[in-house]
Protein backbone atom coordinates (compact mmCIF):
# COMPACT_ATOMS: atom_id res chain seq x y z
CA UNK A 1 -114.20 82.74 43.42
CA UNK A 2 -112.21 80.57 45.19
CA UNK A 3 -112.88 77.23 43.38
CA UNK A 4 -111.75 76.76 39.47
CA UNK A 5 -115.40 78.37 37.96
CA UNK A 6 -116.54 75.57 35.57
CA UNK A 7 -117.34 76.06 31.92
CA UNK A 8 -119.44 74.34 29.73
CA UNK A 9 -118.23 74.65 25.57
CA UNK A 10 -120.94 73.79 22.81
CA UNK A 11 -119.81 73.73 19.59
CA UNK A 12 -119.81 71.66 16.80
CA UNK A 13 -116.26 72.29 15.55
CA UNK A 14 -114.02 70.04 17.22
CA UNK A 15 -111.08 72.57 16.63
CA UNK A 16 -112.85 75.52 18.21
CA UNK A 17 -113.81 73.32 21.18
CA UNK A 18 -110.26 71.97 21.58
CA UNK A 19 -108.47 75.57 20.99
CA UNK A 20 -111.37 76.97 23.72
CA UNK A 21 -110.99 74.25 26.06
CA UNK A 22 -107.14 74.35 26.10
CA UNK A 23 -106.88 77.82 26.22
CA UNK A 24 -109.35 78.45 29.16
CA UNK A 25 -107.84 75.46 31.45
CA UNK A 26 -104.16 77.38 30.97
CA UNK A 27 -106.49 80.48 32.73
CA UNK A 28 -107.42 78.39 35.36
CA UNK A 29 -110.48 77.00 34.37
CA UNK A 30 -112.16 73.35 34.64
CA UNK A 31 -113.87 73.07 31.28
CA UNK A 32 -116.24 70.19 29.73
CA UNK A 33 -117.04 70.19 26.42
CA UNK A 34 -120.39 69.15 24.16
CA UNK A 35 -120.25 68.99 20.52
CA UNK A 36 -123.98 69.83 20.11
CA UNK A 37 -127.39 70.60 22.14
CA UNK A 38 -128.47 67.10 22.57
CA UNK A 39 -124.72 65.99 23.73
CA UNK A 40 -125.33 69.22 26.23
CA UNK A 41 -128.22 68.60 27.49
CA UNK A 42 -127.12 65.09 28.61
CA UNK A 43 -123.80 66.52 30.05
CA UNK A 44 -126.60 69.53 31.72
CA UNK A 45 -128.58 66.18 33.31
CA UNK A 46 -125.62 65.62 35.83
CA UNK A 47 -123.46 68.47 36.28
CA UNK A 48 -124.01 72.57 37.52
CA UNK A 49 -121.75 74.85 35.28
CA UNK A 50 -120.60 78.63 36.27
CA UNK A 51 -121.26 80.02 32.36
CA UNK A 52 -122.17 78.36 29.63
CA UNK A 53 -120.59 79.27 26.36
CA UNK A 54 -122.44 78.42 22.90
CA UNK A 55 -122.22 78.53 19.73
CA UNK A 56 -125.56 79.66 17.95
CA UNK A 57 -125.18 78.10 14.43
CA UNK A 58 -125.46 74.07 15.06
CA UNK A 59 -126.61 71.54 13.34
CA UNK A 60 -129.77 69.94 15.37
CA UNK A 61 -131.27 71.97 18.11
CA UNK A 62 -129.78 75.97 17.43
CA UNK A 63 -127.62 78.01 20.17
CA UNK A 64 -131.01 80.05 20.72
CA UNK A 65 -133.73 77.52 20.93
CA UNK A 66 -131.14 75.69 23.49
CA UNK A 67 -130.51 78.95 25.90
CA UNK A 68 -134.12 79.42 25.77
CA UNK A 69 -134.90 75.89 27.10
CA UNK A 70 -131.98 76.24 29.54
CA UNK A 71 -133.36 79.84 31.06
CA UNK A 72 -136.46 78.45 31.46
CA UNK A 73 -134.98 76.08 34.27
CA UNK A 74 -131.42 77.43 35.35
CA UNK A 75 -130.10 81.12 35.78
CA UNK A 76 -126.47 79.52 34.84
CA UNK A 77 -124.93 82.42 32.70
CA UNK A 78 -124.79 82.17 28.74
CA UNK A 79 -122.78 83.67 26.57
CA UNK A 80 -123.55 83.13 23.05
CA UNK A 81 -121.11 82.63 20.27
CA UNK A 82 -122.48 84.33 17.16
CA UNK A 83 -121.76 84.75 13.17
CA UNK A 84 -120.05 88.13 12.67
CA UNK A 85 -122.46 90.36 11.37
CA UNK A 86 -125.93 88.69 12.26
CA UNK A 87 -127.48 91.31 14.20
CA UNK A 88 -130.60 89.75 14.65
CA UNK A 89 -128.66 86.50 16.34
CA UNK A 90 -127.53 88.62 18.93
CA UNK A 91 -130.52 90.58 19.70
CA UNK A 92 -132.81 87.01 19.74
CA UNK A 93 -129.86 85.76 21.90
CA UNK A 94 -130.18 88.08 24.40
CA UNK A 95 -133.85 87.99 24.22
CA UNK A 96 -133.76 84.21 25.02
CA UNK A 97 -131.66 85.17 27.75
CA UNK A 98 -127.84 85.01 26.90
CA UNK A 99 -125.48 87.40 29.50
CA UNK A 100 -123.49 88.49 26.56
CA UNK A 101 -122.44 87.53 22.86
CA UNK A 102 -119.33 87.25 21.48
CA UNK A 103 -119.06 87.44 17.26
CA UNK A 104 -116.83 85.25 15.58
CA UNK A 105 -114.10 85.65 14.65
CA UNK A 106 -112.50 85.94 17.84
CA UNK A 107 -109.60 86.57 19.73
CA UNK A 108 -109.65 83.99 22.37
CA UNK A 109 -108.71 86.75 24.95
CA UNK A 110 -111.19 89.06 24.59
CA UNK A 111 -113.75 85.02 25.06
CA UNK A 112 -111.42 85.22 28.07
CA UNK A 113 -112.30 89.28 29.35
CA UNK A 114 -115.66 88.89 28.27
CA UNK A 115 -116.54 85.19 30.75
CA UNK A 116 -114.29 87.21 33.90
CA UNK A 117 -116.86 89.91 33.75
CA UNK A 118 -120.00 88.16 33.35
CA UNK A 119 -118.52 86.07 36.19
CA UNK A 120 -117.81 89.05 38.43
CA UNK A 121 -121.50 90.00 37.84
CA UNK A 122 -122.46 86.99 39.81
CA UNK A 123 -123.52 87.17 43.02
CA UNK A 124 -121.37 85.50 45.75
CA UNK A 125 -123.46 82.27 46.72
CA UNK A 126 -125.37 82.53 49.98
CA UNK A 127 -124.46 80.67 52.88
CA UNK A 128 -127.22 78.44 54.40
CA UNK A 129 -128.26 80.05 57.69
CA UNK A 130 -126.98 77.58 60.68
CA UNK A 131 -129.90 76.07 62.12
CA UNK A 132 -127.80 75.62 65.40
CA UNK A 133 -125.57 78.27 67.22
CA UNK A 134 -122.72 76.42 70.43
CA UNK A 135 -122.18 78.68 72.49
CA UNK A 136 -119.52 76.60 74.54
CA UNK A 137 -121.31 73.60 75.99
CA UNK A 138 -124.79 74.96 75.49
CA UNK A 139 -126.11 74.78 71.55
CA UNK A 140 -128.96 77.26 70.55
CA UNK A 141 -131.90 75.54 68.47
CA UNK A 142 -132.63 78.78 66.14
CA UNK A 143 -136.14 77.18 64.87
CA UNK A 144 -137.16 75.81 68.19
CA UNK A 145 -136.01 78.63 70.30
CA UNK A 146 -134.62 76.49 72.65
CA UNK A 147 -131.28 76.38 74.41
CA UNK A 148 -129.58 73.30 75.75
CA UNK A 149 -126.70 71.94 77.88
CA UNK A 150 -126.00 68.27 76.51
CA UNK A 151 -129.68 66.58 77.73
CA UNK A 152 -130.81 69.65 79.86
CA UNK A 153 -133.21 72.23 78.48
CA UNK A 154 -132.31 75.62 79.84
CA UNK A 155 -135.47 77.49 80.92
CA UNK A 156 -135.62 80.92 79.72
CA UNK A 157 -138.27 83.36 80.39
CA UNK A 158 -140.44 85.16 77.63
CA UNK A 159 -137.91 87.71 77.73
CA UNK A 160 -134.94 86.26 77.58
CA UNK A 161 -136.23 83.90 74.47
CA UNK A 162 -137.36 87.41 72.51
CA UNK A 163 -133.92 88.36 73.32
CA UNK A 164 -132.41 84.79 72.04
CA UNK A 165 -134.38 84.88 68.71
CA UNK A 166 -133.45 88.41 67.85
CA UNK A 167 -129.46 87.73 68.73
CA UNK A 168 -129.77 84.78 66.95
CA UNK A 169 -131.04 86.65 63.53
CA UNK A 170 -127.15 88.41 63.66
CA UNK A 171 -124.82 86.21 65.23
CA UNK A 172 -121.32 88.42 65.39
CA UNK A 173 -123.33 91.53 64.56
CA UNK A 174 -123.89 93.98 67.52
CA UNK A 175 -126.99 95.04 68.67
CA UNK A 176 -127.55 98.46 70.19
CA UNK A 177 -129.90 98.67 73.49
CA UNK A 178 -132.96 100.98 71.61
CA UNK A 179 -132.68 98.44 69.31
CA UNK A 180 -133.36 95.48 71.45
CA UNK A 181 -136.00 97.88 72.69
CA UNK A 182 -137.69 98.08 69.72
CA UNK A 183 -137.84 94.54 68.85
CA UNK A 184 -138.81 93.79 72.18
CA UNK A 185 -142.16 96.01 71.35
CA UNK A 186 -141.30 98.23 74.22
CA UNK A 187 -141.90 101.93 75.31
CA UNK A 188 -138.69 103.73 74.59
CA UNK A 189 -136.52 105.33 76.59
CA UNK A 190 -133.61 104.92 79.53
CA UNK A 191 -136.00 103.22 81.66
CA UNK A 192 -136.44 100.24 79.35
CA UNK A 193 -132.72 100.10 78.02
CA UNK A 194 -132.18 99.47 81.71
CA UNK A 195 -134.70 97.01 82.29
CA UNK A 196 -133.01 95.38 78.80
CA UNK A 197 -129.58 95.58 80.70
CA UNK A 198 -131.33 93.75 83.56
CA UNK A 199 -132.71 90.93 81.14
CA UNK A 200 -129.25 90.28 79.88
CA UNK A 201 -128.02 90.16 83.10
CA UNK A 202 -130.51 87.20 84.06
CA UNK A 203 -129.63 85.70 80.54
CA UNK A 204 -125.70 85.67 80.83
CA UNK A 205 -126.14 83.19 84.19
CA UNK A 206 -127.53 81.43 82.00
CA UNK A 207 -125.29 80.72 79.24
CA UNK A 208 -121.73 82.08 80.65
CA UNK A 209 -119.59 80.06 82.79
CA UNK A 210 -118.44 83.81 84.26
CA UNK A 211 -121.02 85.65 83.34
CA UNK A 212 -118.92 89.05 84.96
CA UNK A 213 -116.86 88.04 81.85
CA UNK A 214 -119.04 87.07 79.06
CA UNK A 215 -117.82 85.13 76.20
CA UNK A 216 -120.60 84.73 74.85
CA UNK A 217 -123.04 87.27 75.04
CA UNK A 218 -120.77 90.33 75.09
CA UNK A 219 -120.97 94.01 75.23
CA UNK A 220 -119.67 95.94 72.49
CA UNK A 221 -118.45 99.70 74.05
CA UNK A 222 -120.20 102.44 71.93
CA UNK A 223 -122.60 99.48 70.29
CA UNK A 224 -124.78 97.31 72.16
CA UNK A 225 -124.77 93.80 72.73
CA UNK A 226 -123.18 90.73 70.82
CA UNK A 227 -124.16 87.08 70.69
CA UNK A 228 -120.87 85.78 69.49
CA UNK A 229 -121.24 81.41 68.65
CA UNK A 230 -118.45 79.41 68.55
């Protein structure tokens, strides 16, 4: 991650959550801390967390009935701080949904090892698709299908919108000539991957201010063709 990942303590021993919250900023972390579930689940209201970590024995609202609640509405990871020894904490933990459990005592390194792998686990967030491609002075509308330069609608042809939409799906990703083919819903063979060739042809004096040298639509040697947005 390239952002400080940041961790939300529970825990209703000030020390621990002082120690915790100390020793995890010196590792790079931001870290807020809530003395119990209710003082959580106001903190929850108006912030996102990468992990959770939580103590299981509280007074009020328990460590399990809390990560129960929170899976119910988040997939924010959880790992559970539990007595040493109670079996059954863990197993109910992970039951309610915890990532992982941690028995106390502790060494606050292995708190440390343990929240680096559960964060590794995570999947990389998704980038929104763009909902707009510029190519140059022209921008591609991806839901509209349409292409324009400033006020001007470009006309395309069936065709060359078919070919638009299915660039558009993989900007930067190249596209061999069957392919296009296929997605076209055409007849294989050489005869349509020329007629294809043709179609890009018609397209490129379209969109390329030299369309002998394409900037924009280009062709990869060996690959296909690229749409390749600013």
């Amino acid at each position: 991650m390239d952002a400080q990942p940041h961790l939300l303590i529970v825990d209703d021993d000030e020390r621990i959550r002082d120690l915790l919250r100390r020793f995890l900023m010196k590792h790079g972390f931001l870290v807020t801390a809530a003395r119990d579930a209710a003082h959580a689940r106001r903190v929850l209201a108006g912030l996102d967390f990468d992990l959770i970590v939580l103590d299981v024995m509280m007074p009020g609202e328990d460590g399990l009935s809390l990560t129960h609640s929170l899976r119910a509405e988040r997939s924010t990871p959880i790992l559970l701080l539990t007595a040493k020894g109670e079996t059954g904490d863990r197993i109910n933990g992970l039951e309610a949904g915890a990532d992982d459990y941690l028995s106390k005592p502790f060494e606050p390194k292995e708190l440390l090892l343990r929240i680096n792998a559960i964060l590794r686990r995570m999947p990389e967030p998704v980038a929104a698709a763009p909902k707009v491609l510029h190519l140059g002075d022209l921008r591609y509308e991806i839901d509209r299908g349409e292409m324009w330069r400033g006020e001007e609608l470009i006309r395309l042809t069936s065709t060359e919108s078919q070919l638009m939409r299915i660039f558009s799906r993989r900007p930067g990703e190249a596209v061999s000539r069957s392919k296009l083919v296929e997605e076209l819903g055409r007849d294989r063979g050489q005869a349509q991957e020329r007629a294809v060739d043709v179609q890009i042809t018609r397209l490129r004096r379209k969109m390329e201010e030299d369309p002998r040298q394409p900037r924009y639509l280009q062709t990869v040697r060996g690959a296909g063709y690229m749409l390749a947005p600013d």
